[in-house]
C-alpha atoms as a PDB file:
ATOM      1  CA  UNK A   1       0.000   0.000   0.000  1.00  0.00           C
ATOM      2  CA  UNK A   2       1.099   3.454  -1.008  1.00  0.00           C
ATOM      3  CA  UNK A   3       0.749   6.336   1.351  1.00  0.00           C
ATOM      4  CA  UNK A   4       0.910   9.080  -1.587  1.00  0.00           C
ATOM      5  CA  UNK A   5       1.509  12.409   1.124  1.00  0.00           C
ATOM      6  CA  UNK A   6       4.134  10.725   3.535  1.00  0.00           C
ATOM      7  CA  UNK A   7       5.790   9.030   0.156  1.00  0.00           C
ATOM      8  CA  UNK A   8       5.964   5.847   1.377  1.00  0.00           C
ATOM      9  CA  UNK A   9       5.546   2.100   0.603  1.00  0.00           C
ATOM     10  CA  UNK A  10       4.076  -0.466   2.720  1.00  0.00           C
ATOM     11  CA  UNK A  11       4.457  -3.888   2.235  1.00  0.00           C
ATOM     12  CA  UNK A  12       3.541  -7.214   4.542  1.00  0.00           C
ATOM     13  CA  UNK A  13       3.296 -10.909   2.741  1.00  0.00           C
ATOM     14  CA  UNK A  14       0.814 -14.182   4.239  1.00  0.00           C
ATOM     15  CA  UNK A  15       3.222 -15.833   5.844  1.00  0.00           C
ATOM     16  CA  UNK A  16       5.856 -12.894   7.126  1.00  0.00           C
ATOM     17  CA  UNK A  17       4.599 -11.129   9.918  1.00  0.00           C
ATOM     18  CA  UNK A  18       6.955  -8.579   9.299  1.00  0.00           C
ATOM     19  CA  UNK A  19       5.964  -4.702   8.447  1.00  0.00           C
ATOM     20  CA  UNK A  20       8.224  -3.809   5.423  1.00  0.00           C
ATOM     21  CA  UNK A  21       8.574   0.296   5.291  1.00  0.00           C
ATOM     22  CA  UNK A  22       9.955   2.172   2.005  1.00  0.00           C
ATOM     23  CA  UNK A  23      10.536   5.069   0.895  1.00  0.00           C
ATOM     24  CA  UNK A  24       8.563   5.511  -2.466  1.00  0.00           C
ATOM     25  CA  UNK A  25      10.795   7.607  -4.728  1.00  0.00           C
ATOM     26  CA  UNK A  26       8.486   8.019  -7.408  1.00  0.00           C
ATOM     27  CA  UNK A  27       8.270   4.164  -7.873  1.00  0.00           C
ATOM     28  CA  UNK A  28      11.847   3.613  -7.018  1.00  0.00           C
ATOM     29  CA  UNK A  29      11.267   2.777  -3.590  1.00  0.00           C
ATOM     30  CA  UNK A  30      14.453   2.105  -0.821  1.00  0.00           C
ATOM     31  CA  UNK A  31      14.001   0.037   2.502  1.00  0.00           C
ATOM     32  CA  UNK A  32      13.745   2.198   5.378  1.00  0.00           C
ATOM     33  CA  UNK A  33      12.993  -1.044   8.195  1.00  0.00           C
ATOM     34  CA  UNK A  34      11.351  -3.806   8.531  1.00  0.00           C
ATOM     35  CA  UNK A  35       9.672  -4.592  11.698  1.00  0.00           C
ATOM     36  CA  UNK A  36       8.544  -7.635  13.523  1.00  0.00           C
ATOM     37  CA  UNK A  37       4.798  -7.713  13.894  1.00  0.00           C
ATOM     38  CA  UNK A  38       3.641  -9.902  16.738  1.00  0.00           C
ATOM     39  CA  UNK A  39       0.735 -11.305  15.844  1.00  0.00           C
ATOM     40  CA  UNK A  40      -1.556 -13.006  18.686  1.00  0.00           C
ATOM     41  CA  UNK A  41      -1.720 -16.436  17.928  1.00  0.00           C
ATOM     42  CA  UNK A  42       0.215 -16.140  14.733  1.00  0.00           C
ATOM     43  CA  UNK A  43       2.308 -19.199  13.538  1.00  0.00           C
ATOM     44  CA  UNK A  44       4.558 -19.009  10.525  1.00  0.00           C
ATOM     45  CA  UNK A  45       4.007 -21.808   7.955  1.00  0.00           C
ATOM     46  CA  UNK A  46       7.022 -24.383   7.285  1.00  0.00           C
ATOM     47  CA  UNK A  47       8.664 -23.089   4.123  1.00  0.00           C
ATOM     48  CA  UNK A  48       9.266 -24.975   0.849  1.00  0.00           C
ATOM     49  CA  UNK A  49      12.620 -26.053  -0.482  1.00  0.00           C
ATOM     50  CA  UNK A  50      13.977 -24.835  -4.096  1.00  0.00           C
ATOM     51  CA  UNK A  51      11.785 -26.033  -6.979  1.00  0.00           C
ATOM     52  CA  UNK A  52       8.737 -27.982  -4.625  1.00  0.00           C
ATOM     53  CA  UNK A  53       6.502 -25.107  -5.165  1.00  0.00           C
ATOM     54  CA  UNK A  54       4.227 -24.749  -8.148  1.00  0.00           C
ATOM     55  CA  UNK A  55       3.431 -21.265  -9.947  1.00  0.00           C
ATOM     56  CA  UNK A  56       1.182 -19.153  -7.731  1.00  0.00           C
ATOM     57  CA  UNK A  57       1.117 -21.568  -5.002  1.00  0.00           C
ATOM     58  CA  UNK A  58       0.597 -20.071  -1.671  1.00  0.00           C
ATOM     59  CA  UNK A  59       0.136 -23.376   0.822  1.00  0.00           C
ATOM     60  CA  UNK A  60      -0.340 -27.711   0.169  1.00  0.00           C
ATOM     61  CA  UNK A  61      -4.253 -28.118   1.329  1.00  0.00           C
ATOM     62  CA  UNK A  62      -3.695 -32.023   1.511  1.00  0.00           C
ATOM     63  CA  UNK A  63      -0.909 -31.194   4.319  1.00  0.00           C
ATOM     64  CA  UNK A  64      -1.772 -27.497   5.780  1.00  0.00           C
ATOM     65  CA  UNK A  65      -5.605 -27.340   5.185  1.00  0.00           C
ATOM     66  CA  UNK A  66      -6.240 -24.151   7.374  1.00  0.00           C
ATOM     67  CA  UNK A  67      -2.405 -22.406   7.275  1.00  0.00           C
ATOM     68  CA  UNK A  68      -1.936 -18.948   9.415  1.00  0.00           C
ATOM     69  CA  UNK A  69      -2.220 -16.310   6.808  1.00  0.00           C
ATOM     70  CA  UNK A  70      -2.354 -12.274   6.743  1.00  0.00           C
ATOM     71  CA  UNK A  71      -5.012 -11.933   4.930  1.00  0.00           C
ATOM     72  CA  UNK A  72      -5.764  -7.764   4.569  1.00  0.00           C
ATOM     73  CA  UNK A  73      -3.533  -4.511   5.747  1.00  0.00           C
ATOM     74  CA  UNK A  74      -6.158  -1.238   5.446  1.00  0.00           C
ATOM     75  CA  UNK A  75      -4.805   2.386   6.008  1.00  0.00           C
ATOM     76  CA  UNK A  76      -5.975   4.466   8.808  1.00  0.00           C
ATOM     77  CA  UNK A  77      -5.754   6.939  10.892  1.00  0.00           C
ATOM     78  CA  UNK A  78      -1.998   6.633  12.225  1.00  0.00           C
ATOM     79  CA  UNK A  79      -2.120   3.331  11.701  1.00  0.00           C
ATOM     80  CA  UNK A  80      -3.315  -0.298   9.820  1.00  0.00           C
ATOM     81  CA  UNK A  81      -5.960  -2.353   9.946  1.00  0.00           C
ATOM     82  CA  UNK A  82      -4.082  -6.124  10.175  1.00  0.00           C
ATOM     83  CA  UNK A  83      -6.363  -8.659   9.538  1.00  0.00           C
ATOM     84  CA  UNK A  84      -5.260 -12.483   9.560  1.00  0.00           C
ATOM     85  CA  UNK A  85      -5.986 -16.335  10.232  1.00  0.00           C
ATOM     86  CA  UNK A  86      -4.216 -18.363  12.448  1.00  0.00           C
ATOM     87  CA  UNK A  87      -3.989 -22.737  12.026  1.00  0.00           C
ATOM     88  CA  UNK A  88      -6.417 -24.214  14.525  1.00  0.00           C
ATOM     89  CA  UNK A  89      -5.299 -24.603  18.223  1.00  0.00           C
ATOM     90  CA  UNK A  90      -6.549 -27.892  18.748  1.00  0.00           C
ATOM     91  CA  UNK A  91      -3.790 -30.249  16.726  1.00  0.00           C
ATOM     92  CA  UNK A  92      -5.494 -33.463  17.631  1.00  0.00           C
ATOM     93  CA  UNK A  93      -8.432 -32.352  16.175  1.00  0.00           C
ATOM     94  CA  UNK A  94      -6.547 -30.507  13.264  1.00  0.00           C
ATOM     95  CA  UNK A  95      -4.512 -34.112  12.638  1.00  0.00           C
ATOM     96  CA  UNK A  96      -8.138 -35.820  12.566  1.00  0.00           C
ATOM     97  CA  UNK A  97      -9.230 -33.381  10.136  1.00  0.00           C
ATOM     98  CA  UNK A  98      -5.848 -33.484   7.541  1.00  0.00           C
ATOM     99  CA  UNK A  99      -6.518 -37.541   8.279  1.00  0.00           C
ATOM    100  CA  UNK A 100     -10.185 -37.076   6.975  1.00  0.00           C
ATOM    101  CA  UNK A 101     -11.346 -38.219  10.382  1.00  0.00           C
ATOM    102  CA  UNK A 102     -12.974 -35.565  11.774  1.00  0.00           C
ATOM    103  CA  UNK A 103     -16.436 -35.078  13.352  1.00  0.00           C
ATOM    104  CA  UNK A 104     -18.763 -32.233  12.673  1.00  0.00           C
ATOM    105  CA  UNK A 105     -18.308 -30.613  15.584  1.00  0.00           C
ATOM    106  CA  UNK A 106     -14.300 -30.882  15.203  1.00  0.00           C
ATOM    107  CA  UNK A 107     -15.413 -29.306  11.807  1.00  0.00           C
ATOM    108  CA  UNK A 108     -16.842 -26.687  13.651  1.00  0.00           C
ATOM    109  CA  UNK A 109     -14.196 -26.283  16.349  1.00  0.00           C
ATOM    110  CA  UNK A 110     -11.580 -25.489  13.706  1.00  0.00           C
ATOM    111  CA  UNK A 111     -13.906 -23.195  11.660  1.00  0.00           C
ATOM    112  CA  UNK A 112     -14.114 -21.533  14.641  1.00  0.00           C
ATOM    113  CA  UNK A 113     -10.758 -21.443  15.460  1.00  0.00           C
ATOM    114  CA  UNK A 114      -9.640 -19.549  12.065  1.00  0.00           C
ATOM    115  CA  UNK A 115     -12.008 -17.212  12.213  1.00  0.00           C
ATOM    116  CA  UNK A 116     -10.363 -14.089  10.673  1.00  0.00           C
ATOM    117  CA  UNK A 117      -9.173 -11.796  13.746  1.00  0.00           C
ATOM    118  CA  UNK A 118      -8.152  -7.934  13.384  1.00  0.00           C
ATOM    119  CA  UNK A 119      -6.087  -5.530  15.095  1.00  0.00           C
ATOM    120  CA  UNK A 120      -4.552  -1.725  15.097  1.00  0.00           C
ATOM    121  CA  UNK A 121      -1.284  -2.253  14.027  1.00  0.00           C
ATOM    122  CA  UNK A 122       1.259   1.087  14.776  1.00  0.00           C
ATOM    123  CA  UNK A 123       3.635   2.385  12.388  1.00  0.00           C
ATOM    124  CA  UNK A 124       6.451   1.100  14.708  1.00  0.00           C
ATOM    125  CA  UNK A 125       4.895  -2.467  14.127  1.00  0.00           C
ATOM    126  CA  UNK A 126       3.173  -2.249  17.908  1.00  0.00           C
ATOM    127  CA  UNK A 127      -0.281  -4.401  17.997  1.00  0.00           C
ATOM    128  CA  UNK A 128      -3.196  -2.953  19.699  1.00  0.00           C
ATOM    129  CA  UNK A 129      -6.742  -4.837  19.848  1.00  0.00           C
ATOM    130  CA  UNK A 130      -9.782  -3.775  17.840  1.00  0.00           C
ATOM    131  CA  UNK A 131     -13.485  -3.943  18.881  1.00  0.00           C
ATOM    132  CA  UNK A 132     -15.770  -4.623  15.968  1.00  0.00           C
ATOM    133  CA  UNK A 133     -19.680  -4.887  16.195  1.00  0.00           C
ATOM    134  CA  UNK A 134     -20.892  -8.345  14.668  1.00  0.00           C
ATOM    135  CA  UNK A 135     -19.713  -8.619  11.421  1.00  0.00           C
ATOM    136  CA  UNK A 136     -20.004 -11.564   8.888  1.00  0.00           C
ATOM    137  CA  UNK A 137     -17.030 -13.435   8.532  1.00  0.00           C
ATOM    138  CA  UNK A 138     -14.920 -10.156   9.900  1.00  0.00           C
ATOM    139  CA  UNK A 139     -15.526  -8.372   6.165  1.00  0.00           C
ATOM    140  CA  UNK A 140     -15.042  -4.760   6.627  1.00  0.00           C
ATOM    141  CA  UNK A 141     -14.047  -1.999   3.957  1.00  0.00           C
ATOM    142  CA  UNK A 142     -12.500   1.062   4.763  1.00  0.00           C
ATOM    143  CA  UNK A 143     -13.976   4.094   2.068  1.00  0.00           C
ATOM    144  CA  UNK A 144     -13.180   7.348   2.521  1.00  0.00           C
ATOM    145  CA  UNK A 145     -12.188   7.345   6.517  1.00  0.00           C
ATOM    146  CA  UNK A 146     -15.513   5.392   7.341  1.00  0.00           C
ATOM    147  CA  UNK A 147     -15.780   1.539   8.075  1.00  0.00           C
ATOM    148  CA  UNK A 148     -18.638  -0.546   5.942  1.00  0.00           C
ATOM    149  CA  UNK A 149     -19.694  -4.372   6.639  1.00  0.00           C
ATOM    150  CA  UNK A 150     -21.938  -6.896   6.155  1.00  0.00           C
ATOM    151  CA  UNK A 151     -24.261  -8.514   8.422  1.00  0.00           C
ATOM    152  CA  UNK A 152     -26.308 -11.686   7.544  1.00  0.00           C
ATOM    153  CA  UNK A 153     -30.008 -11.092   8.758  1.00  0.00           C
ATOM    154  CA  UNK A 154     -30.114 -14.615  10.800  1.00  0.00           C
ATOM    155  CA  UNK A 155     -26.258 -15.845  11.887  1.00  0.00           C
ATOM    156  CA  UNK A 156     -27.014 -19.133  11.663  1.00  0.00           C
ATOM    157  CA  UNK A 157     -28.532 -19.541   8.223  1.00  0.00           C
ATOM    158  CA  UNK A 158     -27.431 -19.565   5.164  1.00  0.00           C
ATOM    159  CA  UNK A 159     -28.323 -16.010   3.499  1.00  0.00           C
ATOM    160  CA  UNK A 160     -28.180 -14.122   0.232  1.00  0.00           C
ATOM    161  CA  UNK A 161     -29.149 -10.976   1.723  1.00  0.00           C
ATOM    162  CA  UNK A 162     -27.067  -8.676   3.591  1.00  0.00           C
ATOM    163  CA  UNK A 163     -27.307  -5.098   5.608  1.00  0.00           C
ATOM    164  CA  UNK A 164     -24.794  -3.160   4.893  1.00  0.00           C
ATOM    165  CA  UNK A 165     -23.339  -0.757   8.026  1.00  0.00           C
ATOM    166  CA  UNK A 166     -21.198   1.779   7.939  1.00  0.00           C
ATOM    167  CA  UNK A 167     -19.679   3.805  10.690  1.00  0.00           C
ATOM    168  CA  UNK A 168     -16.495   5.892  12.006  1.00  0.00           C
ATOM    169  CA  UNK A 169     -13.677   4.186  13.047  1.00  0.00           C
ATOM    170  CA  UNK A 170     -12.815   5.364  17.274  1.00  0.00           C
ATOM    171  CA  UNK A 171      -9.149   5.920  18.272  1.00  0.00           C
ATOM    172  CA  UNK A 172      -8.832   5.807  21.841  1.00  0.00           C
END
């Protein structure tokens, strides 16, 4: 993400929970720091020797089914919105499940468990906690300063038909 009036670059990959800083340079950009992001929960993935991984390929579902992933960085006010996954908690249940012995509620469990999560995220790479209202599946824009999501009419049911919300985002 470019930040056009400061003239910097910011960049963070899925499986690096590390905030990458540049200076721009009119597309020419130059590291200024990179800066460990710690993540609650976070896990790095196992990497990938020379040549195992295919074109465009991110994880292997048949052996990380559910990997930890940063999924979204949004710009605001002196700061990010960091939004990522993390593998499920439960590795009994997450070995049952890459086994294809899982029950429905160990299903559930691990749906459960890598729920998308969110936080504030500094420019010095400090986390901070962020308290959304109910949101489906933690999808959130941010247009023009103001937060928009989505919000199925029933939670538990299946739905085609959303309210969308909007609101100001609160710094305290």
């Amino acid at each position: 993400m470019v930040d056009e009036a400061a003239n910097k670059l910011f960049v963070v990959f899925q499986n690096e929970p590390v905030l990458y800083t540049y200076a721009w340079n009119d597309g020419e950009p130059q590291l200024e720091s990179s800066k460990r992001i710690e993540l609650p929960g976070f896990e790095e993935n196992k990497g990938w020797e020379v040549g195992q991984i295919q074109m465009a390929q991110i994880t292997d579902q048949s052996t990380e089914p559910f990997p930890a992933r940063i999924q979204a960085l949004e710009a605001v006010e002196n700061g990010f919105l960091l939004s990522y996954s993390t593998r499920p908690l439960d590795e009994d249940n997450y070995t049952r499940y890459i086994n294809k012995e899982a029950t429905a509620d160990g299903f559930k469990q691990i749906i459960a468990e890598t729920r998308p999560k969110t936080v504030f995220l500094d420019s010095e790479a400090n986390v901070f906690p962020v308290d959304f209202p109910p949101m489906h599946y933690e999808s959130f824009q941010i247009i023009e300063d103001k937060i928009h999501w989505m919000k199925k009419p029933n939670p538990g049911e299946e739905a085609e038909e959303f309210t969308v919300y909007w609101g100001a985002l609160k710094f305290d």
